[in-house]
Protein backbone atom coordinates (compact mmCIF):
# COMPACT_ATOMS: atom_id res chain seq x y z
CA UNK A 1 -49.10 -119.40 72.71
CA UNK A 2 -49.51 -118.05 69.34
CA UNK A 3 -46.22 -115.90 68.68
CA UNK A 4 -46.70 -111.91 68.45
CA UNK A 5 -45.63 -110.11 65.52
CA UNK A 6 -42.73 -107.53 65.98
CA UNK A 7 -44.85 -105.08 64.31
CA UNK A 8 -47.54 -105.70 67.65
CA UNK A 9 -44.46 -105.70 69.38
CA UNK A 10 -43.08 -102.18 68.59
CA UNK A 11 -46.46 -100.57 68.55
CA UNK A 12 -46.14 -101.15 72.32
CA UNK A 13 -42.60 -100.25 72.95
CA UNK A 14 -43.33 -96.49 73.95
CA UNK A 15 -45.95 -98.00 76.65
CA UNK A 16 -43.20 -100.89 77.78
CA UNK A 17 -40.64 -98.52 78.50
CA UNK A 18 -43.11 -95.68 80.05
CA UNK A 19 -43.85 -98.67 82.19
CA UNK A 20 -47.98 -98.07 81.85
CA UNK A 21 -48.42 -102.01 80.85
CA UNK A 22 -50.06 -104.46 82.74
CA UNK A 23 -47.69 -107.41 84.27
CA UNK A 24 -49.03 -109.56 81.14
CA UNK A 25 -48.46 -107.44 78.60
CA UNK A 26 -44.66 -106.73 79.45
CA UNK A 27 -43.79 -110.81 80.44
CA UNK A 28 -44.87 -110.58 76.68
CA UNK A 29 -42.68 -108.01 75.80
CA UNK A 30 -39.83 -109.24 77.64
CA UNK A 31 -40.23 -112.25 76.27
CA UNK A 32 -40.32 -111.12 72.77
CA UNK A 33 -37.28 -108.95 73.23
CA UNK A 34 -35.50 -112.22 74.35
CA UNK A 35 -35.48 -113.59 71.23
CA UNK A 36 -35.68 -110.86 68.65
CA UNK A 37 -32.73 -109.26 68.23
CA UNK A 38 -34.06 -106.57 65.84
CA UNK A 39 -36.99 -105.57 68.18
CA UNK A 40 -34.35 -105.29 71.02
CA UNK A 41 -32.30 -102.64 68.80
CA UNK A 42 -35.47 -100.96 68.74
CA UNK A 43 -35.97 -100.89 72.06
CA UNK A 44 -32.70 -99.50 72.92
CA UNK A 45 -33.19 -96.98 70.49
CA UNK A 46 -36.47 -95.74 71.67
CA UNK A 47 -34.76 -95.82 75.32
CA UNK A 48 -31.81 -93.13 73.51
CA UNK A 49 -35.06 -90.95 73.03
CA UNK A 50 -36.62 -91.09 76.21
CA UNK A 51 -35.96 -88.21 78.51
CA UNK A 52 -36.10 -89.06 82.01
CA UNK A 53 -37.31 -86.71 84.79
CA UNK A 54 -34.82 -84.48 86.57
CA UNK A 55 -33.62 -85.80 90.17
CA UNK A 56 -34.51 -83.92 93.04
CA UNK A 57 -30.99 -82.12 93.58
CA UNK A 58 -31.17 -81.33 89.74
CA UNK A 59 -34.11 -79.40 89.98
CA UNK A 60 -33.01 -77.40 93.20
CA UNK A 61 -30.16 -76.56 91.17
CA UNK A 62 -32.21 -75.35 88.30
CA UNK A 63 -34.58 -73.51 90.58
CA UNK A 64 -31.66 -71.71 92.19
CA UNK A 65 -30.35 -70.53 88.65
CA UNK A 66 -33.97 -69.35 88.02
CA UNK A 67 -34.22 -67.56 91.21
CA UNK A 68 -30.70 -66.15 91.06
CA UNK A 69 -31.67 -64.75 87.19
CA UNK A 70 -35.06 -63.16 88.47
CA UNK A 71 -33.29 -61.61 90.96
CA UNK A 72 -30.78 -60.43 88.65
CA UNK A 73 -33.96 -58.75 86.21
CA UNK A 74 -35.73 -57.77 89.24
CA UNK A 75 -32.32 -55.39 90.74
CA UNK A 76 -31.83 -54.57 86.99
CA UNK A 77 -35.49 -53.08 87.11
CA UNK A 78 -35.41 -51.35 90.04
CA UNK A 79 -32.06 -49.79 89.16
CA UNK A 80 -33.48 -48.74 85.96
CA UNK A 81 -36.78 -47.28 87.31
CA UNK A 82 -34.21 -45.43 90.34
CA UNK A 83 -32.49 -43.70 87.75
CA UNK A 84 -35.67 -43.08 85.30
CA UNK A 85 -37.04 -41.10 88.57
CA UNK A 86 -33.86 -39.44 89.27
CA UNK A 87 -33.24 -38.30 85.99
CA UNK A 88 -37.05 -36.93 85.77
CA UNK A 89 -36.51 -35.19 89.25
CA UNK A 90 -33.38 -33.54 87.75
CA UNK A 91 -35.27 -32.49 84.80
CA UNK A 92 -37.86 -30.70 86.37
CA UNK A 93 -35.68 -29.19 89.19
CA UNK A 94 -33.90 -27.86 86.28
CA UNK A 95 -36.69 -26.61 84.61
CA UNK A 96 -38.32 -25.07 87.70
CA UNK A 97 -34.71 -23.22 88.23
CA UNK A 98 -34.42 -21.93 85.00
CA UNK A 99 -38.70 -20.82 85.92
CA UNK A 100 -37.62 -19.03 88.77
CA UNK A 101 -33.82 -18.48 89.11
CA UNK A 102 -33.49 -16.03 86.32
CA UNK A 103 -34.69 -12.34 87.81
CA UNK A 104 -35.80 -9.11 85.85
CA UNK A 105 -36.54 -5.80 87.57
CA UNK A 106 -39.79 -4.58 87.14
CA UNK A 107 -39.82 -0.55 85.95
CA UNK A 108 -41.23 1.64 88.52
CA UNK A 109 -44.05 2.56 86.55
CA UNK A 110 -45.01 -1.04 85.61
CA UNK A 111 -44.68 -2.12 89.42
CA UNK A 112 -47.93 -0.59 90.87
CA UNK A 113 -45.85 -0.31 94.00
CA UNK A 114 -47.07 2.09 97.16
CA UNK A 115 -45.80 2.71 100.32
CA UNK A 116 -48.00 3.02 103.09
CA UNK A 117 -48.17 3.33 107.12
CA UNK A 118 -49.87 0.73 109.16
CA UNK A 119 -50.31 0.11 113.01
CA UNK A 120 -48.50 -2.94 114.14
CA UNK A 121 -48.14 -4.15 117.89
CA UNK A 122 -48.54 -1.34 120.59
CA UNK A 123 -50.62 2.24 119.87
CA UNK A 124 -48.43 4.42 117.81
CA UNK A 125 -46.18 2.12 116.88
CA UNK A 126 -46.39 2.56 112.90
CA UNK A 127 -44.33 0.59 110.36
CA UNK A 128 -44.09 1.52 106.55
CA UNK A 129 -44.88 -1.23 103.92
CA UNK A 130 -44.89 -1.72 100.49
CA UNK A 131 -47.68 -2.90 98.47
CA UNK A 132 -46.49 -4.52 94.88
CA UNK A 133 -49.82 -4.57 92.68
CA UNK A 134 -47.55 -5.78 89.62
CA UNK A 135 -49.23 -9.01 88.03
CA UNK A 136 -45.82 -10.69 87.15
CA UNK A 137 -44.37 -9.37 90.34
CA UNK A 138 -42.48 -12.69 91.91
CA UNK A 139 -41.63 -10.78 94.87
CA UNK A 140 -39.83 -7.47 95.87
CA UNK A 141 -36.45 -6.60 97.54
CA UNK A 142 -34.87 -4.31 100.14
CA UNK A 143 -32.60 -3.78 102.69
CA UNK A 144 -32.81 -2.56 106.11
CA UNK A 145 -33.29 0.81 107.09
CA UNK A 146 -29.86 2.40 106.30
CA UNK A 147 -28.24 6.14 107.00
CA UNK A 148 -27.31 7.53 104.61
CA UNK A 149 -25.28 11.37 103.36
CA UNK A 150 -27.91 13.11 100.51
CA UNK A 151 -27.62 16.34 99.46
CA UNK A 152 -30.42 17.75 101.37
CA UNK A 153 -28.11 16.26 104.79
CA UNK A 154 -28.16 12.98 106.69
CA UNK A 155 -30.64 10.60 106.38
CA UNK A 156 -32.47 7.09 106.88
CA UNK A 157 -33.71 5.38 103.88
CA UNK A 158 -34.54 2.23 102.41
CA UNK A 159 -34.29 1.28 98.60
CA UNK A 160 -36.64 -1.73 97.33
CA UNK A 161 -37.04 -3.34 94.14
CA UNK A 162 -39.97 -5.57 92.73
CA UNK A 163 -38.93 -8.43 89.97
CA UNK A 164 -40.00 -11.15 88.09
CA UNK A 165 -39.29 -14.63 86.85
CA UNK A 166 -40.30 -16.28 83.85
CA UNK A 167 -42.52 -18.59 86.02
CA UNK A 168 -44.18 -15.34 87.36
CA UNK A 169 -44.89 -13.59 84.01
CA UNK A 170 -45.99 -16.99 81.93
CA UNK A 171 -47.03 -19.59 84.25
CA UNK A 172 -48.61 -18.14 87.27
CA UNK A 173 -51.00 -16.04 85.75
CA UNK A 174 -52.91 -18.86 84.52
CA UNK A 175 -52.63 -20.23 88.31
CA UNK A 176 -54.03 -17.58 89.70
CA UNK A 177 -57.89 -17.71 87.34
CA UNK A 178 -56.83 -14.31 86.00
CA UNK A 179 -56.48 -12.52 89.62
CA UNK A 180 -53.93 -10.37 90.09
CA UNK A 181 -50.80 -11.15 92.15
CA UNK A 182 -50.23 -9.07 95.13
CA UNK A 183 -46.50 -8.90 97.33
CA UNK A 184 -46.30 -7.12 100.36
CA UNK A 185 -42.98 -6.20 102.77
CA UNK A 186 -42.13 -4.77 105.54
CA UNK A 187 -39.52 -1.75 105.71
CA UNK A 188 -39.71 -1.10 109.19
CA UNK A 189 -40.91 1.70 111.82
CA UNK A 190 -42.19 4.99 109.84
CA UNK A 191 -40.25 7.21 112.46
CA UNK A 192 -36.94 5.93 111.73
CA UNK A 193 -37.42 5.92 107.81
CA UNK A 194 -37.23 9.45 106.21
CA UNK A 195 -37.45 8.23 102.74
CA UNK A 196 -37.79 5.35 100.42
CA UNK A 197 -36.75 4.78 96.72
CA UNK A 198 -37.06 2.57 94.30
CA UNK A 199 -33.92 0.97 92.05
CA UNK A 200 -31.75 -2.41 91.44
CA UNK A 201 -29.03 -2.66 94.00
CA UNK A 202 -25.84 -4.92 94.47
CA UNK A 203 -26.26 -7.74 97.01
CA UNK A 204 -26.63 -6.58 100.76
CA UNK A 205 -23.36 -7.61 101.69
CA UNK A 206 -21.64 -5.07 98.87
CA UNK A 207 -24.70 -2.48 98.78
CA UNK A 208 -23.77 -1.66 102.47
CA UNK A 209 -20.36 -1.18 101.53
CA UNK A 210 -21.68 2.28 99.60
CA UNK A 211 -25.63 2.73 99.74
CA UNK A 212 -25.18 6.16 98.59
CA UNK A 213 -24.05 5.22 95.29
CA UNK A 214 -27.21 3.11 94.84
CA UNK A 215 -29.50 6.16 95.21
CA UNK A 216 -28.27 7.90 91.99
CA UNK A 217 -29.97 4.83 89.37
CA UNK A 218 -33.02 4.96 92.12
CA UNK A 219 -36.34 7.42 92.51
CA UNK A 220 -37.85 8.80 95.31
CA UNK A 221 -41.10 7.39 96.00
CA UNK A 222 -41.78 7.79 99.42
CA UNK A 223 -40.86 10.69 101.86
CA UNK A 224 -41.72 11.62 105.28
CA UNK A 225 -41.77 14.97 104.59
CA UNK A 226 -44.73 14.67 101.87
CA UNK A 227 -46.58 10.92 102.87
C-alpha cells in the first residue's frame, strides 16, 4: 500500500476523532498514528480541543440551576409588579382622599338650599326635606331633630349645612355633561320640627353637648310659623 502523507493524515483527524469515518479510513488512520509520532501529538492535541457532550446527570443538574434561576426572576417579577400595583393603589387612594376628605362650607346664599314638606308613608304623615341646588355641593349635613331654649321659648329645630370637596367643585362638574348636582335629606316629621337653620356645627357627639350655642353663627331659614 502506497504510504499516506501526514498532511492527508491530519486533514482527517477532526473526522477520526468525531468518529464519522468509514472502518477503512480509520484502520488507515490508526495505522498511521502507529508509526508517526508527530501525527500522534497531533492527535492528542486536537483530542485537548474537543468538547465532549454533557452526561445525562450533568445536564439534569444544569437544568435544575436553570429552573431554580427562572424561578428566582419569575418571584422577583411578581414581587416587583405586587408592589408597582400597591404603590399605584396607594397613590390614587391618596389622591382621591385629598379629592374628597378636605370639606368647605358652602355660604347660605351660594347653596340654593330649600326646605320643603312632602308626604311620606301613611296620609298626613309629612316630613321636611332639604333640597341642595348648589353645583359643587358634595353633600349636606344635619343632626336630628333637637330641643332646644331660644329666646322666643322652647323649641325643636334642626341645623344643616351643605359643603364641598375639591373633587366636587373641579372634577365632577365635568362628570356630570354640565348638569347641575342636586343633594337631598331628610330632617324628619314637619310636626315635630318648629324651625330649621342653616350654619357649620361641631361633630354630633359635641354639638349635642350645647346646640344652643350653634344657633348664634346659624340663620333661620325655615319656620313653621311662616312655611
Amino acid at each position: 500500500m502506497k504510504k499516506i502523507s501526514c498532511n492527508i493524515i491530519r486533514d482527517i483527524l477532526p473526522l477520526y476523532l468525531d468518529d464519522v469515518v468509514c472502518d477503512e479510513t480509520k484502520l488507515m488512520v490508526e495505522e498511521h498514528l502507529q508509526s508517526c509520532a508527530s501525527c500522534r501529538e497531533e492527535a492528542a492535541s486536537m483530542k485537548k480541543d474537543v468538547i465532549l457532550p454533557a452526561s445525562k446527570s450533568q445536564r439534569f443538574e444544569e437544568a435544575r440551576v436553570i429552573k431554580r434561576i427562572k424561578n428566582k426572576i419569575l418571584r422577583k417579577k411578581v414581587i416587583i409588579s405586587v408592589v408597582t400595583a400597591a404603590a399605584v393603589l396607594a397613590a390614587a387612594a391618596g389622591a382621591y382622599a385629598l379629592l374628597t376628605l378636605p370639606r368647605s362650607v358652602i355660604p347660605y346664599e351660594e347653596s340654593g338650599i330649600s326646605v320643603s314638606k312632602v308626604m311620606l308613608g301613611d296620609p298626613g304623615d309629612e316630613y321636611l326635606y332639604c333640597n341642595v341646588e348648589a353645583p359643587e355641593a358634595a353633600g349636606s349635613v344635619c343632626h336630628d331633630p333637637v330641643t332646644v331654649q331660644t329666646e322666643d321659648g322652647e323649641k325643636t329645630v334642626v341645623i344643616l349645612y351643605a359643603y364641598s370637596t375639591p373633587w366636587s367643585r373641579y372634577v365632577e362638574p365635568h362628570l356630570r355633561d354640565g348638569k347641575e348636582g342636586v343633594t337631598f335629606e331628610v330632617l324628619g316629621s314637619a310636626e315635630e320640627i318648629d324651625e330649621v337653620y342653616y350654619g357649620e356645627f361641631e361633630p354630633v357627639s359635641e354639638f349635642y353637648e350645647d346646640p344652643s350655642s350653634a344657633l348664634e353663627n346659624a340663620e333661620l331659614i325655615w319656620s313653621a310659623e311662616t312655611p
